[in-house]
Protein backbone atom coordinates (compact mmCIF):
# COMPACT_ATOMS: atom_id res chain seq x y z
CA UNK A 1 34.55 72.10 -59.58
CA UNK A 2 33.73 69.98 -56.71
CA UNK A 3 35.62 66.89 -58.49
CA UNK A 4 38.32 69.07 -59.31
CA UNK A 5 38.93 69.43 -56.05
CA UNK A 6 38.96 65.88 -54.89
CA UNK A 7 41.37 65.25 -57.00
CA UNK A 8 43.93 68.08 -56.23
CA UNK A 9 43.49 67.08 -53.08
CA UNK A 10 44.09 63.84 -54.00
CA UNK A 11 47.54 64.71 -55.81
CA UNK A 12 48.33 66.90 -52.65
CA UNK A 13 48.27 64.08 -50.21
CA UNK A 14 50.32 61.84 -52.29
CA UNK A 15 53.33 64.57 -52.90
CA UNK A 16 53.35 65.00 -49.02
CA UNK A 17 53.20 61.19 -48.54
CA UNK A 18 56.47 61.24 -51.16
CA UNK A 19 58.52 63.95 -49.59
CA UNK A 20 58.01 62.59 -45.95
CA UNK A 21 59.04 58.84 -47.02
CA UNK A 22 62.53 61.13 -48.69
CA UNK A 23 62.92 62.70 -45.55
CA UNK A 24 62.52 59.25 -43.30
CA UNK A 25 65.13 58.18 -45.81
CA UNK A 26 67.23 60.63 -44.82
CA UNK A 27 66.68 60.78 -41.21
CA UNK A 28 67.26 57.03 -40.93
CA UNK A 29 70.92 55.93 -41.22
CA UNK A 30 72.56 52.59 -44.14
CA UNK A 31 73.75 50.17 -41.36
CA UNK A 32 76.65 47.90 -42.95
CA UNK A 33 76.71 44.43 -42.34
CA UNK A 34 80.06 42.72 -42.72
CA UNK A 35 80.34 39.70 -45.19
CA UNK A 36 81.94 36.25 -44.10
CA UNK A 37 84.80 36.88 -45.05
CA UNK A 38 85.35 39.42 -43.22
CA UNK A 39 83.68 38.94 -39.86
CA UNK A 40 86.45 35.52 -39.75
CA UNK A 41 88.89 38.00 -40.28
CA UNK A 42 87.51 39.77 -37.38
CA UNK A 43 87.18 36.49 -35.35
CA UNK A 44 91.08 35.85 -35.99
CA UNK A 45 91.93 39.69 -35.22
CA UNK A 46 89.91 38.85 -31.24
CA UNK A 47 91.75 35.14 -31.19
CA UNK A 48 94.98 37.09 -31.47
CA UNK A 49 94.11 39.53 -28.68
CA UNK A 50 93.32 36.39 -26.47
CA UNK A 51 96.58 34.88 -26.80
CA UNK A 52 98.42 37.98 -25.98
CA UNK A 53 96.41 38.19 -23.30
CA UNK A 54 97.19 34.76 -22.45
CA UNK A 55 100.79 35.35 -22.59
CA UNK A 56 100.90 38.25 -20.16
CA UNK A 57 98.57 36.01 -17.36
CA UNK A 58 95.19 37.62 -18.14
CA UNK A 59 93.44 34.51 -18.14
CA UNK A 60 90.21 35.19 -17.38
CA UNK A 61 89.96 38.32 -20.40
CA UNK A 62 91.94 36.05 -22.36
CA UNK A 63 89.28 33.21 -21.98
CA UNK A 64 86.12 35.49 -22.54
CA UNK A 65 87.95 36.58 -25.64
CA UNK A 66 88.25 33.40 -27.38
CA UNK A 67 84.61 32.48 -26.20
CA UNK A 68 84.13 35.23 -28.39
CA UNK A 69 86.22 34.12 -31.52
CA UNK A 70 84.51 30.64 -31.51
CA UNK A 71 81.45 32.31 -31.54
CA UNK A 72 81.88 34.64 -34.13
CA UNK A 73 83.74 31.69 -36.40
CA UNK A 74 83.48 28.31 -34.97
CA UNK A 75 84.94 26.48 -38.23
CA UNK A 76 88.54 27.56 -37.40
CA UNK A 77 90.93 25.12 -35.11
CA UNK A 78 93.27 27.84 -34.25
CA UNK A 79 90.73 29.68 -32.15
CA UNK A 80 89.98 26.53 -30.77
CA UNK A 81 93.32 25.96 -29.87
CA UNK A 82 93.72 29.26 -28.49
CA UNK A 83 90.56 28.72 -26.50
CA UNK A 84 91.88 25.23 -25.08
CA UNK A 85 95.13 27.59 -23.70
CA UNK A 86 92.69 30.06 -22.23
CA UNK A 87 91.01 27.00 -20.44
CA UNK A 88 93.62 25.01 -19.59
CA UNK A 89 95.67 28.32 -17.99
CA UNK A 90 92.26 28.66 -16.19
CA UNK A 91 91.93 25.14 -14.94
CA UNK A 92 88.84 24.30 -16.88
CA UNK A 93 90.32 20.60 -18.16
CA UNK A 94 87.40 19.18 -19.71
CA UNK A 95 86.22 22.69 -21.74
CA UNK A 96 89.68 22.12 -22.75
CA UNK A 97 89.13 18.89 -24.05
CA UNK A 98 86.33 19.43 -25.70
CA UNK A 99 87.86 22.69 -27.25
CA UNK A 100 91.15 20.52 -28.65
CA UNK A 101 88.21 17.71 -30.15
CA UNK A 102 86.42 20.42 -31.71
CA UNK A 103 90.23 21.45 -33.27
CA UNK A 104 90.80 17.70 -34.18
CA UNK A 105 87.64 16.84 -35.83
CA UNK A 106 88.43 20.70 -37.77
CA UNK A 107 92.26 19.87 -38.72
CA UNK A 108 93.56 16.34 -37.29
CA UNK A 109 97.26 16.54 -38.46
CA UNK A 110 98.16 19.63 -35.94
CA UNK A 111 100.62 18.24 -33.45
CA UNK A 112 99.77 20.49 -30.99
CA UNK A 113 96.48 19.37 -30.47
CA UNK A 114 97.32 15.99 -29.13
CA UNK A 115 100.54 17.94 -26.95
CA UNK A 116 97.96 20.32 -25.35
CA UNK A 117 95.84 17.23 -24.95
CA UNK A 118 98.64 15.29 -23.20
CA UNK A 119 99.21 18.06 -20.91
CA UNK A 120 95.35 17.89 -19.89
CA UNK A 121 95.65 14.29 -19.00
CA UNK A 122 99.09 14.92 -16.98
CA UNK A 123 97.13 17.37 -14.78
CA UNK A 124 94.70 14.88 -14.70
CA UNK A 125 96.62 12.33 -13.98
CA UNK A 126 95.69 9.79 -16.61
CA UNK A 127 99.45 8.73 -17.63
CA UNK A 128 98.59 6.44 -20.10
CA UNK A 129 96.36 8.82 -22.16
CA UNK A 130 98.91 11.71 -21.70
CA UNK A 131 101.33 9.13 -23.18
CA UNK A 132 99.21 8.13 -26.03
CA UNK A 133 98.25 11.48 -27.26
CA UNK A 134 101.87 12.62 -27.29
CA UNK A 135 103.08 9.37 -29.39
CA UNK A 136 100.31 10.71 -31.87
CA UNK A 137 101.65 14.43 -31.67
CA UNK A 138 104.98 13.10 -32.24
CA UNK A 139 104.31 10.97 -35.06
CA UNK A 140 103.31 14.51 -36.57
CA UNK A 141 106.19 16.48 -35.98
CA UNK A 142 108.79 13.83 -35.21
CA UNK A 143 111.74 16.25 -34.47
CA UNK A 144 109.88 18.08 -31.45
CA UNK A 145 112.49 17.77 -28.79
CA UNK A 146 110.76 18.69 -26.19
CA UNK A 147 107.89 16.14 -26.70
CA UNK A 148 109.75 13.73 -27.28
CA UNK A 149 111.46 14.27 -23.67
CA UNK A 150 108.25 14.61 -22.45
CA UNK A 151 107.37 10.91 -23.28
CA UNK A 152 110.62 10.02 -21.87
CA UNK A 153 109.39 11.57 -18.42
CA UNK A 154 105.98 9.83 -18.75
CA UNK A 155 108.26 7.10 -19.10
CA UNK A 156 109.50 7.71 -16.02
CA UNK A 157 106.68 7.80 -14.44
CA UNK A 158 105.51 4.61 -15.87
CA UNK A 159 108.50 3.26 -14.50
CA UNK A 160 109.67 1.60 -17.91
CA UNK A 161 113.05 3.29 -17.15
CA UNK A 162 114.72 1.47 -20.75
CA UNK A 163 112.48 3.19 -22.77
CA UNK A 164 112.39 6.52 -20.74
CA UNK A 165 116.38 6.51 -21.34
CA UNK A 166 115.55 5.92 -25.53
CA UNK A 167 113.21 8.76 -25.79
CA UNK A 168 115.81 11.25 -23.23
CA UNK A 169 118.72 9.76 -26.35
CA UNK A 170 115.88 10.87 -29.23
CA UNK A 171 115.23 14.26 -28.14
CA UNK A 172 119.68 14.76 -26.93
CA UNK A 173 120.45 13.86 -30.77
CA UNK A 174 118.22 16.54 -31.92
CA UNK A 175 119.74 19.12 -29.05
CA UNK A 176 122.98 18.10 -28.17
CA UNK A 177 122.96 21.10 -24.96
CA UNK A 178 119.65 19.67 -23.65
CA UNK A 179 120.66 19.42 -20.06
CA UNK A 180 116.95 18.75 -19.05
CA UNK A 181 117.04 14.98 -21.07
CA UNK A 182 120.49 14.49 -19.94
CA UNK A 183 119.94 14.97 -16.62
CA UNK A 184 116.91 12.80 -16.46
CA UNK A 185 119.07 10.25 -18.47
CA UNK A 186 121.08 10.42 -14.69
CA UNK A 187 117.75 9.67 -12.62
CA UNK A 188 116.49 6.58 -15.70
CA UNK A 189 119.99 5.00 -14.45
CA UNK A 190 119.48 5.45 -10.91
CA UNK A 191 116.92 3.94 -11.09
CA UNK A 192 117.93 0.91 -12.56
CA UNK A 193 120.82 1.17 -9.78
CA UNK A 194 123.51 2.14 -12.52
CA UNK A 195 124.89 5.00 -9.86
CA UNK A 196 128.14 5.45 -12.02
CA UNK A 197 126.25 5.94 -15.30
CA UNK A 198 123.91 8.19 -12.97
CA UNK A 199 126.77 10.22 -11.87
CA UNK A 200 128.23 10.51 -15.56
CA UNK A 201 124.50 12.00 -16.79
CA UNK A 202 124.12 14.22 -13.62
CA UNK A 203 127.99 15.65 -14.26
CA UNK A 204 127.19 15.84 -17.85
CA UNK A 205 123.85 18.66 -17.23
CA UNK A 206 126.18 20.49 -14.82
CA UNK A 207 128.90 21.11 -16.92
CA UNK A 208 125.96 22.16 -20.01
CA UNK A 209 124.16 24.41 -17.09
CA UNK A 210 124.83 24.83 -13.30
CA UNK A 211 121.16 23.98 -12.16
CA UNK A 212 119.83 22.95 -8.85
CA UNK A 213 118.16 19.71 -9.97
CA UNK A 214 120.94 17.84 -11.06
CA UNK A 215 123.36 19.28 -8.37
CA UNK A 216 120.87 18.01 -5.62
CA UNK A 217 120.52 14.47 -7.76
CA UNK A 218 124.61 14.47 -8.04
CA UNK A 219 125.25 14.95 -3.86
CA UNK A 220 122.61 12.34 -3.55
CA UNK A 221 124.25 9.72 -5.60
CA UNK A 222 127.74 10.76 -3.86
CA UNK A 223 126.33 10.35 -0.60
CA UNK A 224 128.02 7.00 0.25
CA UNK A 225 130.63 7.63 -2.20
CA UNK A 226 132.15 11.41 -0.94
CA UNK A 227 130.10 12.90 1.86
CA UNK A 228 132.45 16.01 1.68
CA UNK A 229 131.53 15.77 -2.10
CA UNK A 230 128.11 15.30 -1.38
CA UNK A 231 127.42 18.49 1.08
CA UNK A 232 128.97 20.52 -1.06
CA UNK A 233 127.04 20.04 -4.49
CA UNK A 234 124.04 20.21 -2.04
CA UNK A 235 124.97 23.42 -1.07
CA UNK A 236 125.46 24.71 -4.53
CA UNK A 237 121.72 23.28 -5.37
CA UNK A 238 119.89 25.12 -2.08
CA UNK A 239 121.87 28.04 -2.62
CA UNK A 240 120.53 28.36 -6.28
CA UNK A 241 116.86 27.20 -5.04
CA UNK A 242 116.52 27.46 -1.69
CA UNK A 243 112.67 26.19 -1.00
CA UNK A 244 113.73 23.27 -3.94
CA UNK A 245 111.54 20.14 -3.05
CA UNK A 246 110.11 18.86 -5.81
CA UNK A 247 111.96 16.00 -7.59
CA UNK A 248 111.50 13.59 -10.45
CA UNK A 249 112.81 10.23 -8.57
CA UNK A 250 110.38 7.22 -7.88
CA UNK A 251 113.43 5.92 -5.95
CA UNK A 252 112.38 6.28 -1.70
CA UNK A 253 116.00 5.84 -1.42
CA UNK A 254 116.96 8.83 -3.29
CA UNK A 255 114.38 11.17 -1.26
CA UNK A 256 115.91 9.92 1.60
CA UNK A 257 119.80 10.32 0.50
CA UNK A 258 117.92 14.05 -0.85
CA UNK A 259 116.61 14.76 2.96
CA UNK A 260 120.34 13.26 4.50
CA UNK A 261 121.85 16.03 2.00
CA UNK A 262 119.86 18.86 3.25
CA UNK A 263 120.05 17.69 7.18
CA UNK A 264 123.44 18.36 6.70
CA UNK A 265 123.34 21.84 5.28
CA UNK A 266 121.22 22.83 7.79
């Protein structure tokens, strides 16, 4: 009897062992856990949110969320890219470097890698660099226009004024309306102290588009030439951009014919 007891007892603890393991079951919730696949998927879906975010100037959100995308898949240049743009619009140049490198060693035959990279080393001023990484964007995707006029304008810079006036003639062939190249053609001549070739480029962007730059650069070239002339293109350029002080020209000449044109405005 005593034995027969044990054992029921026995049985009795195991059945309430079994039906409060079924109930733990129950009480306890299946957690999924997404696969690869699909957590890059979700890594692309936040990369995509960052660069909208980029594009309506939330730079700081748009920079935590592609912190985020690289985290979650680190293997994919695009979100590296996109991360570079977050860092770059938020002034972090090196992380930006480093970012674009990570996208390079990834994928090395995306042009805008080395163009992003170029624009790093123009805010950092390392001209030769900038240069070097767009030649090797360009050799990529040889019919960017506006790459190729940004070489011109390192050109410019560099003061090798010949080959800035090549690269402005590259990128005008592929966009015959490309006022920008032609009117930086205009300040490549004046340079070289070919005024009436200057004057030709600078007319040429005004008749494409009325813009301040090359209506400033015109009434400084017309200076000695027309002074009535001069005053009044002037005034067409201030009107359009009143605080307009930046220019493109090496030339101290031409800031000072720029400064004469405004004196007499005022």
């Amino acid at each position: 009897m005593k034995k027969h007891f044990i054992k029921l007892l026995f049985f009795t603890l195991i059945s309430i062992h079994i039906v409060d393991t079924q109930n733990l079951k129950a009480l306890v919730p299946l957690y999924y856990f997404p696969d690869i696949k699909q957590l890059k998927l979700e890594a692309l879906s936040i990369g995509q949110q960052a660069y909208q975010l980029l594009y309506f100037g939330q730079n700081k959100d748009s920079l935590n969320l592609a912190k985020l995308a690289v985290k979650i898949n680190d293997q994919n240049e695009k979100l590296w890219i996109i991360l570079a743009e977050a860092q770059i619009a938020n002034k972090l140049y090196e992380e930006g470097l480093f970012s674009l490198n990570n996208a390079q060693k990834i994928n090395p035959e995306i042009a805008e890698i080395y163009f992003a990279k170029s624009t790093i080393y123009l805010k950092q001023s390392k001209i030769k660099k900038a240069r070097v990484s767009l030649q090797s964007g360009i050799k990529i995707m040889p019919d960017n226009f506006n790459a190729i006029f940004q070489l011109g304008n390192i050109y410019l810079m560099e003061k090798n004024y010949e080959k800035a006036l090549k690269e402005f003639d590259k990128a005008i062939k592929i966009k015959k309306d490309f006022w920008q190249a032609i009117n930086n053609k205009g300040l490549a001549y004046f340079e070289l102290n070919k005024i009436s070739l200057s004057i030709m480029s600078f007319k040429k962007a005004i008749s494409i588009e009325e813009k301040a730059e090359p209506l400033l650069a015109l009434a400084a070239c017309l200076r000695t030439q027309d002074i009535n002339e001069a005053i009044l293109f002037a005034k067409k350029a201030l009107k359009k951009e009143p605080t307009y002080v930046d220019q493109l020209f090496e030339n101290t000449e031409l800031k000072k014919a720029i400064l004469f044109a405004k004196t007499k405005i005022n």
